[in-house]
PDB file of N, CA and C in Angstrom:
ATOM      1  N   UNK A   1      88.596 101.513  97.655  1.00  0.00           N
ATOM      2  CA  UNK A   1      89.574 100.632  98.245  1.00  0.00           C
ATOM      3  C   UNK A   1      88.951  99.318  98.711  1.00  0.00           C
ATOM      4  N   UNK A   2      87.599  98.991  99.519  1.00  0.00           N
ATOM      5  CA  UNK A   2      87.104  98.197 100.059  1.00  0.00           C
ATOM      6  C   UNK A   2      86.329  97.452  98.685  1.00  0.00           C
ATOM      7  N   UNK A   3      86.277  98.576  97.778  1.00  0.00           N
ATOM      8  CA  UNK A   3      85.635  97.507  96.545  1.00  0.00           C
ATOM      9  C   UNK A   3      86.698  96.324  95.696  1.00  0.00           C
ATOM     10  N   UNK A   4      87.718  97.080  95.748  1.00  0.00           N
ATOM     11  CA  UNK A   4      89.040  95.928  95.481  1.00  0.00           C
ATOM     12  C   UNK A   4      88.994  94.547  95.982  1.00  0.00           C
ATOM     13  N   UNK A   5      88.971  94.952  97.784  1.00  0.00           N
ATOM     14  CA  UNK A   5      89.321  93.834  98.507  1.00  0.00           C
ATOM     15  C   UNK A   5      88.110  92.826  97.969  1.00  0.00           C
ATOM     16  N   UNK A   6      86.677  93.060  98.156  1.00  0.00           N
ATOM     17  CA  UNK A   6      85.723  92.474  97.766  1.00  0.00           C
ATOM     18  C   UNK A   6      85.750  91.450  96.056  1.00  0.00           C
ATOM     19  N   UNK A   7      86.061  92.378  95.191  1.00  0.00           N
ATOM     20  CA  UNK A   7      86.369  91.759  93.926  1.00  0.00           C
ATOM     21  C   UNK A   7      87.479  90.387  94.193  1.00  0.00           C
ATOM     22  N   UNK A   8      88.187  90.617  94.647  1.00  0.00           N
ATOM     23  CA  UNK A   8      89.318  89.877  94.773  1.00  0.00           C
ATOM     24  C   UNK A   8      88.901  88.731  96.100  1.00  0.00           C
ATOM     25  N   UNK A   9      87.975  89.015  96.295  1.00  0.00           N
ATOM     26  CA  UNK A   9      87.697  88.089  97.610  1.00  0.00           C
ATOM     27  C   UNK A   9      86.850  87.262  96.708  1.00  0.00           C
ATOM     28  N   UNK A  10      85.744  87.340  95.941  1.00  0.00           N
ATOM     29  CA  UNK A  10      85.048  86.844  95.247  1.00  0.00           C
ATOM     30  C   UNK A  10      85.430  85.796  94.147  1.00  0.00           C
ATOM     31  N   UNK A  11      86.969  86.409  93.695  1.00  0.00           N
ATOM     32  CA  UNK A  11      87.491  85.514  92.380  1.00  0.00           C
ATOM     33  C   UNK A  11      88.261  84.567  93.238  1.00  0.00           C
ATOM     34  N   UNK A  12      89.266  84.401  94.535  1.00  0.00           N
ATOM     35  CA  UNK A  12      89.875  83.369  94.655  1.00  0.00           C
ATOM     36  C   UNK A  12      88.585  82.003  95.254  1.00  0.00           C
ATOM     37  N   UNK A  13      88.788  81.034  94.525  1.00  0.00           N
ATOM     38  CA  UNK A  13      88.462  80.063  94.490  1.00  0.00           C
ATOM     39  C   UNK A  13      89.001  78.881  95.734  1.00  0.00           C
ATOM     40  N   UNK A  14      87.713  78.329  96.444  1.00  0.00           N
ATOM     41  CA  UNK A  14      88.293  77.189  97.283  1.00  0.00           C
ATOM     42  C   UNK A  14      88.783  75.646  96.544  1.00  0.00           C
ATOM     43  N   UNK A  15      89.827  75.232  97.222  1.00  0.00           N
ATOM     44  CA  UNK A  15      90.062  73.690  96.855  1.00  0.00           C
ATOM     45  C   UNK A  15      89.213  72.659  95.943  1.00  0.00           C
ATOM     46  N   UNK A  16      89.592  72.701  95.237  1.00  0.00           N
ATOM     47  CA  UNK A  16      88.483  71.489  94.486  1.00  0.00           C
ATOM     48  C   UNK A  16      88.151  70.646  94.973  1.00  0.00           C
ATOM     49  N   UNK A  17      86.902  70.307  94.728  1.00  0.00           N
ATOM     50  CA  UNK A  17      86.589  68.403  95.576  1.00  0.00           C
ATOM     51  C   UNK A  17      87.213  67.386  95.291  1.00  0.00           C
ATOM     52  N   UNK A  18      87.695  66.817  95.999  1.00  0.00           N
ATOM     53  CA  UNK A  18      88.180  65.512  96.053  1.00  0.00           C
ATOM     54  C   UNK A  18      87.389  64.501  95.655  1.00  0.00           C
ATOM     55  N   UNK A  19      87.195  63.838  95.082  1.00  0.00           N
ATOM     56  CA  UNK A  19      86.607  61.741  95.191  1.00  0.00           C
ATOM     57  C   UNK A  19      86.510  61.741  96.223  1.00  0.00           C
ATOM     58  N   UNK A  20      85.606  61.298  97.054  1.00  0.00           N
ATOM     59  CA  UNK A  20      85.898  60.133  98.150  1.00  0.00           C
ATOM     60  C   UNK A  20      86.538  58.944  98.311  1.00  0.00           C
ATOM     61  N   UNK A  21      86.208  58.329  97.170  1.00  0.00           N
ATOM     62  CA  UNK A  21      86.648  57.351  96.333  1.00  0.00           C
ATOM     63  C   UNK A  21      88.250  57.313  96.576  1.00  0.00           C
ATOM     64  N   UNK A  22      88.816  58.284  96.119  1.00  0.00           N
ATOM     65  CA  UNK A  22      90.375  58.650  96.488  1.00  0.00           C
ATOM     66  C   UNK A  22      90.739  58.745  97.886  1.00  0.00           C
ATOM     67  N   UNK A  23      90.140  59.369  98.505  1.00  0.00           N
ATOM     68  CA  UNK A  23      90.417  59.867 100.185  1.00  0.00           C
ATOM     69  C   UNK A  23      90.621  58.186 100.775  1.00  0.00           C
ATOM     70  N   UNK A  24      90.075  57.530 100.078  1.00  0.00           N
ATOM     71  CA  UNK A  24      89.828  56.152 100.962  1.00  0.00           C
ATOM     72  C   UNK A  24      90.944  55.315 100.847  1.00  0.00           C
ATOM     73  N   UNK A  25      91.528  55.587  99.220  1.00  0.00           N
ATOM     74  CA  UNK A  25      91.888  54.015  98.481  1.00  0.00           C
ATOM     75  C   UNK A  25      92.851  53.813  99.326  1.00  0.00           C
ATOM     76  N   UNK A  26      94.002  54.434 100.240  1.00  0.00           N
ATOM     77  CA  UNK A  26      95.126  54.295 101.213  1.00  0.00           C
ATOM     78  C   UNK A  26      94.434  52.936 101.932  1.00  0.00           C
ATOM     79  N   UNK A  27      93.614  53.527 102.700  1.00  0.00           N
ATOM     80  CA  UNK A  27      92.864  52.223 103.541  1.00  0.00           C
ATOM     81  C   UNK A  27      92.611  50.783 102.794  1.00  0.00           C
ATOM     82  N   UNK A  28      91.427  50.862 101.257  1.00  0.00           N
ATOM     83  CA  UNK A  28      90.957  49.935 100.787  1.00  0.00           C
ATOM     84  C   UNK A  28      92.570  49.441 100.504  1.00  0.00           C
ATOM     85  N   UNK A  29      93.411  49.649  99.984  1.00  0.00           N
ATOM     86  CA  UNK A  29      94.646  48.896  99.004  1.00  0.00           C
ATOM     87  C   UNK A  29      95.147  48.311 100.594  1.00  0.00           C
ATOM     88  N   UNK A  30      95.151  49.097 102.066  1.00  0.00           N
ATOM     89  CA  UNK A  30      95.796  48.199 102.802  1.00  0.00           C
ATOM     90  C   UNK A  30      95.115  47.120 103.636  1.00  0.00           C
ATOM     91  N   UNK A  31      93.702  47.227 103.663  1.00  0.00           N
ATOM     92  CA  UNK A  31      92.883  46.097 103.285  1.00  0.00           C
ATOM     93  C   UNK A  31      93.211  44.879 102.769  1.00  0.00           C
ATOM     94  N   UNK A  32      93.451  45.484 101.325  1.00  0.00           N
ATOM     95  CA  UNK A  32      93.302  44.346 100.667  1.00  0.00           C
ATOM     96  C   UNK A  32      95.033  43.559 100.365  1.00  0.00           C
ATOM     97  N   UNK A  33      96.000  44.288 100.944  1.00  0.00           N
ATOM     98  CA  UNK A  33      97.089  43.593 101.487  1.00  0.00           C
ATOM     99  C   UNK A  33      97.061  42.770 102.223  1.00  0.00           C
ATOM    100  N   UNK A  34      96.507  43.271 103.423  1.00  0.00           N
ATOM    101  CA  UNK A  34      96.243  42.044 104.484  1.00  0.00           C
ATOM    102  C   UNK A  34      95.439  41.314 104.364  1.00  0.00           C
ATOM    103  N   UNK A  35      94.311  41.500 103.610  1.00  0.00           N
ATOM    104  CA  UNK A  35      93.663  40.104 103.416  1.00  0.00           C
ATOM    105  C   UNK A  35      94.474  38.968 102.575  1.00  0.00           C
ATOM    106  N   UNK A  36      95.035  39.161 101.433  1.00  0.00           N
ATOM    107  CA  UNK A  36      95.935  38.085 100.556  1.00  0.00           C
ATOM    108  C   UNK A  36      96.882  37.867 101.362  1.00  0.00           C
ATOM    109  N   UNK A  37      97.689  38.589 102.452  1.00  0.00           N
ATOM    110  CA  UNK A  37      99.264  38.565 103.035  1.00  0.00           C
ATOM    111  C   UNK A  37      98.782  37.644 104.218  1.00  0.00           C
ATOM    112  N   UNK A  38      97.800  38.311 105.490  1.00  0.00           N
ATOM    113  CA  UNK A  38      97.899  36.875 106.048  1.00  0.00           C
ATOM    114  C   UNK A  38      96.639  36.547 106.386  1.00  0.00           C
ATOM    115  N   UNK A  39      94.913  36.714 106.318  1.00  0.00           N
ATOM    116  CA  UNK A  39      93.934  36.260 106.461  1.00  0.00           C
ATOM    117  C   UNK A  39      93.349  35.016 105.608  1.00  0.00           C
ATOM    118  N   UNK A  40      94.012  35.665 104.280  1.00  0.00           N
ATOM    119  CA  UNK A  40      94.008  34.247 103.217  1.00  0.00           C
ATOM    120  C   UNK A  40      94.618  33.209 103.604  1.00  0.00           C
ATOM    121  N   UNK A  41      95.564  32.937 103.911  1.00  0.00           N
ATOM    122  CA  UNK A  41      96.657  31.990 104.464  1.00  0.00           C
ATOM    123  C   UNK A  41      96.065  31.278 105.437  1.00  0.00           C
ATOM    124  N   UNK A  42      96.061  31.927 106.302  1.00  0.00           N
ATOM    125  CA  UNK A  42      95.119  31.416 107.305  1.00  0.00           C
ATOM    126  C   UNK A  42      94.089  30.647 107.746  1.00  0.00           C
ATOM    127  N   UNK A  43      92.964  31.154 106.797  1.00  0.00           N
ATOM    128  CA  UNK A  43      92.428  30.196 106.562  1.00  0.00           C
ATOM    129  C   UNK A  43      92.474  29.196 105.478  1.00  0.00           C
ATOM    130  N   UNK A  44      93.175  28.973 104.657  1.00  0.00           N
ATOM    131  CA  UNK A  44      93.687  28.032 103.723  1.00  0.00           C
ATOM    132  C   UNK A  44      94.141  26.823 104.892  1.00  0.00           C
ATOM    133  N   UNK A  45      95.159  27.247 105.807  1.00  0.00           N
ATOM    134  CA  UNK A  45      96.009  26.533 106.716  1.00  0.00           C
ATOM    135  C   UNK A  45      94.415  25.418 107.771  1.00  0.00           C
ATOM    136  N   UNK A  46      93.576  26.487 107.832  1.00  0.00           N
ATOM    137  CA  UNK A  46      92.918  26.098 108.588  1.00  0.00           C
ATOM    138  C   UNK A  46      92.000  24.994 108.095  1.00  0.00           C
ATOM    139  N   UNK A  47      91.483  25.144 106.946  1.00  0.00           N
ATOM    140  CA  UNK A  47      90.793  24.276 106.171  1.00  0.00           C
ATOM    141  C   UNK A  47      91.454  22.797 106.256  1.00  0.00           C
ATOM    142  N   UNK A  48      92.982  22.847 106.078  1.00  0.00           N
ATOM    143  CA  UNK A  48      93.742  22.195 105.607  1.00  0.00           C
ATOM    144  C   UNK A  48      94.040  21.218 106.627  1.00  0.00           C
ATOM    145  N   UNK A  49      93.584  21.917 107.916  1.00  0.00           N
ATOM    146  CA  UNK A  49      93.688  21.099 109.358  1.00  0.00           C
ATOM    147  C   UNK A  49      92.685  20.510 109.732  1.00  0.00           C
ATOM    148  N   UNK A  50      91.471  21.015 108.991  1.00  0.00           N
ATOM    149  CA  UNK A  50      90.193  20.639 109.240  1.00  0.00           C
ATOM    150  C   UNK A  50      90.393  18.899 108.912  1.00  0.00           C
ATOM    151  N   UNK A  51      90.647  19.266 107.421  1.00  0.00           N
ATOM    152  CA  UNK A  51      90.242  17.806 106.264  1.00  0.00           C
ATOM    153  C   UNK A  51      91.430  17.602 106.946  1.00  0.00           C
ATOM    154  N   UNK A  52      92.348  16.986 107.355  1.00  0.00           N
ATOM    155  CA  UNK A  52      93.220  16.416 107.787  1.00  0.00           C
ATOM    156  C   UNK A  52      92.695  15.618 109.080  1.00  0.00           C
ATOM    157  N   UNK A  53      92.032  16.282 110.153  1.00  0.00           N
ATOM    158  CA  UNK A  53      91.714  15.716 111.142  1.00  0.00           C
ATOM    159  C   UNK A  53      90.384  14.785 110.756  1.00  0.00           C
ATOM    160  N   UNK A  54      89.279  15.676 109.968  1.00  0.00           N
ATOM    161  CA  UNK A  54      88.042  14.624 109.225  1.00  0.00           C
ATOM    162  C   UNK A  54      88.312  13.296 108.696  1.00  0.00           C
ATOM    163  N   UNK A  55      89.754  13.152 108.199  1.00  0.00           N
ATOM    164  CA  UNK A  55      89.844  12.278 107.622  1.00  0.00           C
ATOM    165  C   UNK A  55      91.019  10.920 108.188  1.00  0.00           C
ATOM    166  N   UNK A  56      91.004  11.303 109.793  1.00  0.00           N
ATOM    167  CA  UNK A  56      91.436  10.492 110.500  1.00  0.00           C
ATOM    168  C   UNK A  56      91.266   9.055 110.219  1.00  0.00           C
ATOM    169  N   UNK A  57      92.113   8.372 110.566  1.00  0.00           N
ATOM    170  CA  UNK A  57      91.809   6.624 110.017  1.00  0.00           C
ATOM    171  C   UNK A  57      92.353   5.760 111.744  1.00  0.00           C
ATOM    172  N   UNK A  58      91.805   4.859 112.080  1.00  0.00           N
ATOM    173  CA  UNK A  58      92.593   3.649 113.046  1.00  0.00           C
ATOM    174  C   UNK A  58      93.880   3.411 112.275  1.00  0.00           C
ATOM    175  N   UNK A  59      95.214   3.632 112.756  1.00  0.00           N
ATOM    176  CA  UNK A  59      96.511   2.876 111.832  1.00  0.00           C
ATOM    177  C   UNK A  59      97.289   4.586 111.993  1.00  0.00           C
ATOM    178  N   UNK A  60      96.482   5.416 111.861  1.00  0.00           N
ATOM    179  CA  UNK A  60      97.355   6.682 111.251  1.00  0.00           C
ATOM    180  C   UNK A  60      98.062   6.911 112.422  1.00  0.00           C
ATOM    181  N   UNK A  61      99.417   7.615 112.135  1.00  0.00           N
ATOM    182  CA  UNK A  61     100.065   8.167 113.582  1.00  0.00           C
ATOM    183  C   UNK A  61     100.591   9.418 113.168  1.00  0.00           C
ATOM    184  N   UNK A  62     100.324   9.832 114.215  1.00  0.00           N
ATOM    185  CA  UNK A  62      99.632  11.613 114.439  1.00  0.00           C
ATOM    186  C   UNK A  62     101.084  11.798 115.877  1.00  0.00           C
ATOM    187  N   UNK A  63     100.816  13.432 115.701  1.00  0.00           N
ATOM    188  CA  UNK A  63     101.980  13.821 116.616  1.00  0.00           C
ATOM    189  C   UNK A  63     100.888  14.982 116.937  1.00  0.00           C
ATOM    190  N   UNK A  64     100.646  15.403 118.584  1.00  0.00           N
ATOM    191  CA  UNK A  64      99.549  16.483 119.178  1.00  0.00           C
ATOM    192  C   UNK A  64     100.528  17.434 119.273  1.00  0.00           C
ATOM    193  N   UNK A  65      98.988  18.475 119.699  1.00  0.00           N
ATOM    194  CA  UNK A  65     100.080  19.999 119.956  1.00  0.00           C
ATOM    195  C   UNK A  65     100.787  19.869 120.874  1.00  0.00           C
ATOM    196  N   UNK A  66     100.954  18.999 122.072  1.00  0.00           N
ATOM    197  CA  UNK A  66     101.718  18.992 122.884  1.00  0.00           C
ATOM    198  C   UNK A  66     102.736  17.947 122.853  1.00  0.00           C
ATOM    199  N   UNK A  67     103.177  17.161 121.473  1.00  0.00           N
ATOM    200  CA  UNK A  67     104.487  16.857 121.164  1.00  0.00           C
ATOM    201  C   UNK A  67     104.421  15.536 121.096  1.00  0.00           C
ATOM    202  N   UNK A  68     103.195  14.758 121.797  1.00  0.00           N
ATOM    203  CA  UNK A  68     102.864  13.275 121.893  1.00  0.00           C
ATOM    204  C   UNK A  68     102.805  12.453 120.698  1.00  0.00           C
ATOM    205  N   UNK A  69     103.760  11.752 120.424  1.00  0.00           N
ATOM    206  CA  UNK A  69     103.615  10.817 119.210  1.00  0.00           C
ATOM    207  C   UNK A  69     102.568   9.598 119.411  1.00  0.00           C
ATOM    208  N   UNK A  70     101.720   9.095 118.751  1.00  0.00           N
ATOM    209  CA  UNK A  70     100.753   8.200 118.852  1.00  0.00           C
ATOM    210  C   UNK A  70     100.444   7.658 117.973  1.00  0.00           C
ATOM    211  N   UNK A  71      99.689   6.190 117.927  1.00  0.00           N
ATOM    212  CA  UNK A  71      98.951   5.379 116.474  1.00  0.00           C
ATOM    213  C   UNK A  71      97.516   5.709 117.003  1.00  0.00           C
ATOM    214  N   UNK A  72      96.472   5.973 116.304  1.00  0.00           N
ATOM    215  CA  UNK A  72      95.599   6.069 115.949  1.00  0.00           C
ATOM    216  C   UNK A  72      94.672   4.837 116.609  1.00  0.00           C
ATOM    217  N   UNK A  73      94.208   4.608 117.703  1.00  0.00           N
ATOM    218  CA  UNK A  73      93.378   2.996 118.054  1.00  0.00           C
ATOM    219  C   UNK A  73      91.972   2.614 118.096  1.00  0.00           C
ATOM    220  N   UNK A  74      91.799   3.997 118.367  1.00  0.00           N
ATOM    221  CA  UNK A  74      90.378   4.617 117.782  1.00  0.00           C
ATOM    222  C   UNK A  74      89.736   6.042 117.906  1.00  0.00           C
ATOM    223  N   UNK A  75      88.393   5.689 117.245  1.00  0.00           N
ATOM    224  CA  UNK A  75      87.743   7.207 116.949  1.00  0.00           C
ATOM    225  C   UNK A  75      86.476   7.508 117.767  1.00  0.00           C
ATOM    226  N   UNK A  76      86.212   8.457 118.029  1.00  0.00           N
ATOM    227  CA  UNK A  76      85.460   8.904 118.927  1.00  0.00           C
ATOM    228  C   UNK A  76      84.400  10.179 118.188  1.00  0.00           C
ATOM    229  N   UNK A  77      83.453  10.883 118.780  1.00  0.00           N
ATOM    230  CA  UNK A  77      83.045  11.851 117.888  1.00  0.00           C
ATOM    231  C   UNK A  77      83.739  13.022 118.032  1.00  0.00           C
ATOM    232  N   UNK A  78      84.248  13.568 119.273  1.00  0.00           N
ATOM    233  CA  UNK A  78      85.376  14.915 119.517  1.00  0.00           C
ATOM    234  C   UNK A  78      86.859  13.837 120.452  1.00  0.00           C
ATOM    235  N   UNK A  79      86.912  13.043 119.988  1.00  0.00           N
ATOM    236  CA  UNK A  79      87.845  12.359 121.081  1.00  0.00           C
ATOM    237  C   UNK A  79      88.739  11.181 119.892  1.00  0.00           C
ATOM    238  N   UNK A  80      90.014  10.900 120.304  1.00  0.00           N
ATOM    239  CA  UNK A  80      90.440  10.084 119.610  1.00  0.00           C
ATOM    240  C   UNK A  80      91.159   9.268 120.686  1.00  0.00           C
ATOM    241  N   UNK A  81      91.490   7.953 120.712  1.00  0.00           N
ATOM    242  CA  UNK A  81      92.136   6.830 121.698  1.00  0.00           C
ATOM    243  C   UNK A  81      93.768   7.052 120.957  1.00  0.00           C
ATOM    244  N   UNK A  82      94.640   7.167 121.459  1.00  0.00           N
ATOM    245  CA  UNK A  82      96.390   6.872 120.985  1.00  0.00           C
ATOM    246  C   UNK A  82      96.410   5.707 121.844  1.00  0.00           C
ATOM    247  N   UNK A  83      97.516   4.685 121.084  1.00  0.00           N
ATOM    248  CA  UNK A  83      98.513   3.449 121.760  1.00  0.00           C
ATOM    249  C   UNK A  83     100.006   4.786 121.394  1.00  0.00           C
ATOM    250  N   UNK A  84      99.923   4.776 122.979  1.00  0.00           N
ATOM    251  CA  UNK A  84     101.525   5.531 122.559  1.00  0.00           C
ATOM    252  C   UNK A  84     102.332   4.521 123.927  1.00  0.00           C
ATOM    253  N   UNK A  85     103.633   4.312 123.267  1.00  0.00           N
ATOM    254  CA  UNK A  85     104.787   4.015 124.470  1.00  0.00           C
ATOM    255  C   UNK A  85     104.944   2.459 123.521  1.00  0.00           C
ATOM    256  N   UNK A  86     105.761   1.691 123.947  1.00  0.00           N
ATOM    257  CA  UNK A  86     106.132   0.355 123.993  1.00  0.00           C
ATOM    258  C   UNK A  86     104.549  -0.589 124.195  1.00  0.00           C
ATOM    259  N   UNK A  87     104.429  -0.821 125.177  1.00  0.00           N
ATOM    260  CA  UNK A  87     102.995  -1.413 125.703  1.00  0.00           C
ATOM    261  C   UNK A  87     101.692  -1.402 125.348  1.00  0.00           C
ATOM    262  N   UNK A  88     100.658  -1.607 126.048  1.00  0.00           N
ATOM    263  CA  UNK A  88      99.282  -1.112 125.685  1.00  0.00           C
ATOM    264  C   UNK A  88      98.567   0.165 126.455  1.00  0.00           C
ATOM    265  N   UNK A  89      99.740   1.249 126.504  1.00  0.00           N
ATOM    266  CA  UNK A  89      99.312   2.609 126.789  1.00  0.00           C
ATOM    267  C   UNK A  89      98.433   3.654 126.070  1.00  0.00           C
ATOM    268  N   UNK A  90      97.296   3.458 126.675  1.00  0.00           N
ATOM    269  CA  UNK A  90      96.105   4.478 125.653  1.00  0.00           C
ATOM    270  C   UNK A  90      96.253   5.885 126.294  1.00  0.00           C
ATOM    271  N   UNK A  91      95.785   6.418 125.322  1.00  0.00           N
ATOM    272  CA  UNK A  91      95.326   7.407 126.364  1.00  0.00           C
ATOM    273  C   UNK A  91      94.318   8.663 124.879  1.00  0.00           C
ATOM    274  N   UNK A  92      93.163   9.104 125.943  1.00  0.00           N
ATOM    275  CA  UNK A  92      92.194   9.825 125.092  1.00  0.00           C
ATOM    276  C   UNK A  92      92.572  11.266 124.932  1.00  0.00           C
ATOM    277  N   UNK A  93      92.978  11.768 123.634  1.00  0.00           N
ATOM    278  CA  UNK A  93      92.957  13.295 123.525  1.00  0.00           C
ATOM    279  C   UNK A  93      91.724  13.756 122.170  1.00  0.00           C
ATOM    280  N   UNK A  94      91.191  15.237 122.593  1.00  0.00           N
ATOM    281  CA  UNK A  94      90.328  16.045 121.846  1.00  0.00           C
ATOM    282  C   UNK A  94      91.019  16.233 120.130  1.00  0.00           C
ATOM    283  N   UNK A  95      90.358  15.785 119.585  1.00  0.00           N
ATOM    284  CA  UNK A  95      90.743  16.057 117.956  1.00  0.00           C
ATOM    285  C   UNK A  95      91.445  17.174 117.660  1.00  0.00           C
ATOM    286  N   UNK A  96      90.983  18.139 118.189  1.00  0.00           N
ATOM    287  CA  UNK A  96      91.503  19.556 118.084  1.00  0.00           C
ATOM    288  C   UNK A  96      93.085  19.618 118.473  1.00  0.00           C
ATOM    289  N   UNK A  97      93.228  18.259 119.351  1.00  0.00           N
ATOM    290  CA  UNK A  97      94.934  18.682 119.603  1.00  0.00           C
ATOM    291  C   UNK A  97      95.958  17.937 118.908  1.00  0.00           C
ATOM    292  N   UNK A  98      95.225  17.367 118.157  1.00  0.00           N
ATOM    293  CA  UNK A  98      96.401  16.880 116.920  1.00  0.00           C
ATOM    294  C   UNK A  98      96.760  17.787 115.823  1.00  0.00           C
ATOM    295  N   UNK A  99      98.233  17.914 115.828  1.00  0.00           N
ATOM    296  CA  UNK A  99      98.623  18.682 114.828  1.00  0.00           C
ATOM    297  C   UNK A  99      99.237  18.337 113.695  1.00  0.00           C
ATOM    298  N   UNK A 100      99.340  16.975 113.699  1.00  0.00           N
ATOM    299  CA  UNK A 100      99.759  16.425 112.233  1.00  0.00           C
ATOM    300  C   UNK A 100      99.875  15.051 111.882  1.00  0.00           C
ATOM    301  N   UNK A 101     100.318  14.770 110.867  1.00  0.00           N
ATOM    302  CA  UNK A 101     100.283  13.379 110.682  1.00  0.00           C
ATOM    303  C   UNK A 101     101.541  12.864 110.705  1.00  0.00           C
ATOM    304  N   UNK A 102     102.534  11.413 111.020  1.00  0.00           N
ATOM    305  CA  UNK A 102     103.369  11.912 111.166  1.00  0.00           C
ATOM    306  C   UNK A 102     103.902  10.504 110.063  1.00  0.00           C
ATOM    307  N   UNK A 103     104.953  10.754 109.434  1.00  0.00           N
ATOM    308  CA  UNK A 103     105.272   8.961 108.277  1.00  0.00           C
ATOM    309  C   UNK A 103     106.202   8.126 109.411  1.00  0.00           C
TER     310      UNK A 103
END
Protein backbone atom coordinates (compact mmCIF):
# COMPACT_ATOMS: atom_id res chain seq x y z
CA UNK A 1 0.00 0.00 0.00
CA UNK A 2 2.77 2.54 1.09
CA UNK A 3 4.68 1.40 -2.08
CA UNK A 4 1.82 2.90 -4.28
CA UNK A 5 1.74 6.11 -2.46
CA UNK A 6 5.60 6.41 -3.03
CA UNK A 7 5.49 5.49 -6.88
CA UNK A 8 2.97 8.01 -7.41
CA UNK A 9 4.68 10.55 -5.30
CA UNK A 10 7.74 10.21 -7.45
CA UNK A 11 5.93 10.55 -10.99
CA UNK A 12 3.89 13.82 -10.24
CA UNK A 13 6.01 16.45 -11.47
CA UNK A 14 6.56 20.18 -10.09
CA UNK A 15 5.66 23.39 -12.20
CA UNK A 16 7.90 24.06 -14.94
CA UNK A 17 10.33 26.96 -14.86
CA UNK A 18 9.39 29.99 -15.89
CA UNK A 19 11.83 32.71 -17.90
CA UNK A 20 12.61 35.30 -15.77
CA UNK A 21 12.67 37.11 -18.65
CA UNK A 22 8.75 36.63 -18.65
CA UNK A 23 8.09 37.15 -14.85
CA UNK A 24 9.42 40.69 -15.55
CA UNK A 25 8.13 41.85 -19.00
CA UNK A 26 4.67 43.31 -17.02
CA UNK A 27 7.11 45.78 -15.36
CA UNK A 28 9.73 46.31 -18.41
CA UNK A 29 6.54 47.07 -21.09
CA UNK A 30 5.23 49.51 -18.17
CA UNK A 31 8.49 51.11 -18.06
CA UNK A 32 8.71 51.60 -21.19
CA UNK A 33 5.13 53.24 -21.44
CA UNK A 34 6.02 55.77 -19.22
CA UNK A 35 9.05 56.61 -20.50
CA UNK A 36 7.56 57.54 -24.29
CA UNK A 37 4.00 58.73 -22.46
CA UNK A 38 5.42 61.30 -20.20
CA UNK A 39 9.37 61.38 -19.37
CA UNK A 40 10.04 61.78 -23.11
CA UNK A 41 7.86 64.75 -23.37
CA UNK A 42 9.22 66.24 -20.78
CA UNK A 43 12.17 66.56 -21.46
CA UNK A 44 11.69 67.46 -25.10
CA UNK A 45 9.50 70.46 -23.43
CA UNK A 46 12.42 71.15 -21.38
CA UNK A 47 15.11 71.38 -23.90
CA UNK A 48 12.77 73.46 -25.77
CA UNK A 49 12.72 76.04 -22.84
CA UNK A 50 16.22 75.83 -22.51
CA UNK A 51 17.08 77.07 -26.33
CA UNK A 52 14.36 79.45 -26.06
CA UNK A 53 15.67 81.27 -23.06
CA UNK A 54 19.65 80.81 -24.57
CA UNK A 55 18.57 82.50 -27.27
CA UNK A 56 17.16 85.58 -25.69
CA UNK A 57 17.71 88.87 -27.75
CA UNK A 58 17.33 92.94 -26.37
CA UNK A 59 13.81 93.74 -28.47
CA UNK A 60 12.20 90.25 -27.61
CA UNK A 61 9.02 90.38 -25.40
CA UNK A 62 8.60 87.62 -23.16
CA UNK A 63 5.62 86.98 -20.74
CA UNK A 64 7.15 85.33 -16.93
CA UNK A 65 5.78 82.63 -14.91
CA UNK A 66 4.15 85.05 -12.98
CA UNK A 67 2.09 86.66 -15.88
CA UNK A 68 4.40 89.89 -16.38
CA UNK A 69 4.47 91.03 -19.91
CA UNK A 70 7.86 92.74 -20.78
CA UNK A 71 10.46 93.92 -23.73
CA UNK A 72 13.61 92.53 -23.33
CA UNK A 73 16.25 95.81 -22.28
CA UNK A 74 18.83 93.76 -21.34
CA UNK A 75 20.88 90.68 -20.57
CA UNK A 76 22.54 89.65 -17.71
CA UNK A 77 24.32 86.19 -17.02
CA UNK A 78 21.22 84.56 -14.74
CA UNK A 79 19.25 87.90 -14.80
CA UNK A 80 17.38 89.71 -17.50
CA UNK A 81 16.27 93.77 -17.24
CA UNK A 82 12.19 94.12 -18.62
CA UNK A 83 10.83 97.84 -19.69
CA UNK A 84 7.37 96.83 -18.67
CA UNK A 85 4.36 99.53 -18.14
CA UNK A 86 3.92 102.79 -20.29
CA UNK A 87 7.20 104.58 -18.91
CA UNK A 88 10.73 103.71 -18.14
CA UNK A 89 9.77 100.88 -15.66
CA UNK A 90 12.57 98.21 -15.35
CA UNK A 91 12.61 95.79 -13.39
CA UNK A 92 15.23 92.59 -13.00
CA UNK A 93 13.86 88.96 -13.14
CA UNK A 94 15.95 85.37 -13.07
CA UNK A 95 15.91 83.75 -16.63
CA UNK A 96 14.38 80.82 -15.24
CA UNK A 97 11.10 82.81 -14.84
CA UNK A 98 10.33 83.49 -18.24
CA UNK A 99 7.96 81.35 -19.78
CA UNK A 100 7.60 82.42 -23.23
CA UNK A 101 7.92 84.54 -25.94
CA UNK A 102 5.20 86.55 -26.65
CA UNK A 103 4.28 88.24 -30.77
Amino acid sequence: MFESIAYAAETVQGPTPVNPLVQFMPIILMFAIFYFLLIRPQQKKQKEAQAMIANLKKGDKVVTSGGILGTVSSLQDDYVVLAVGGSDTKIEILKSAIAGLRQ
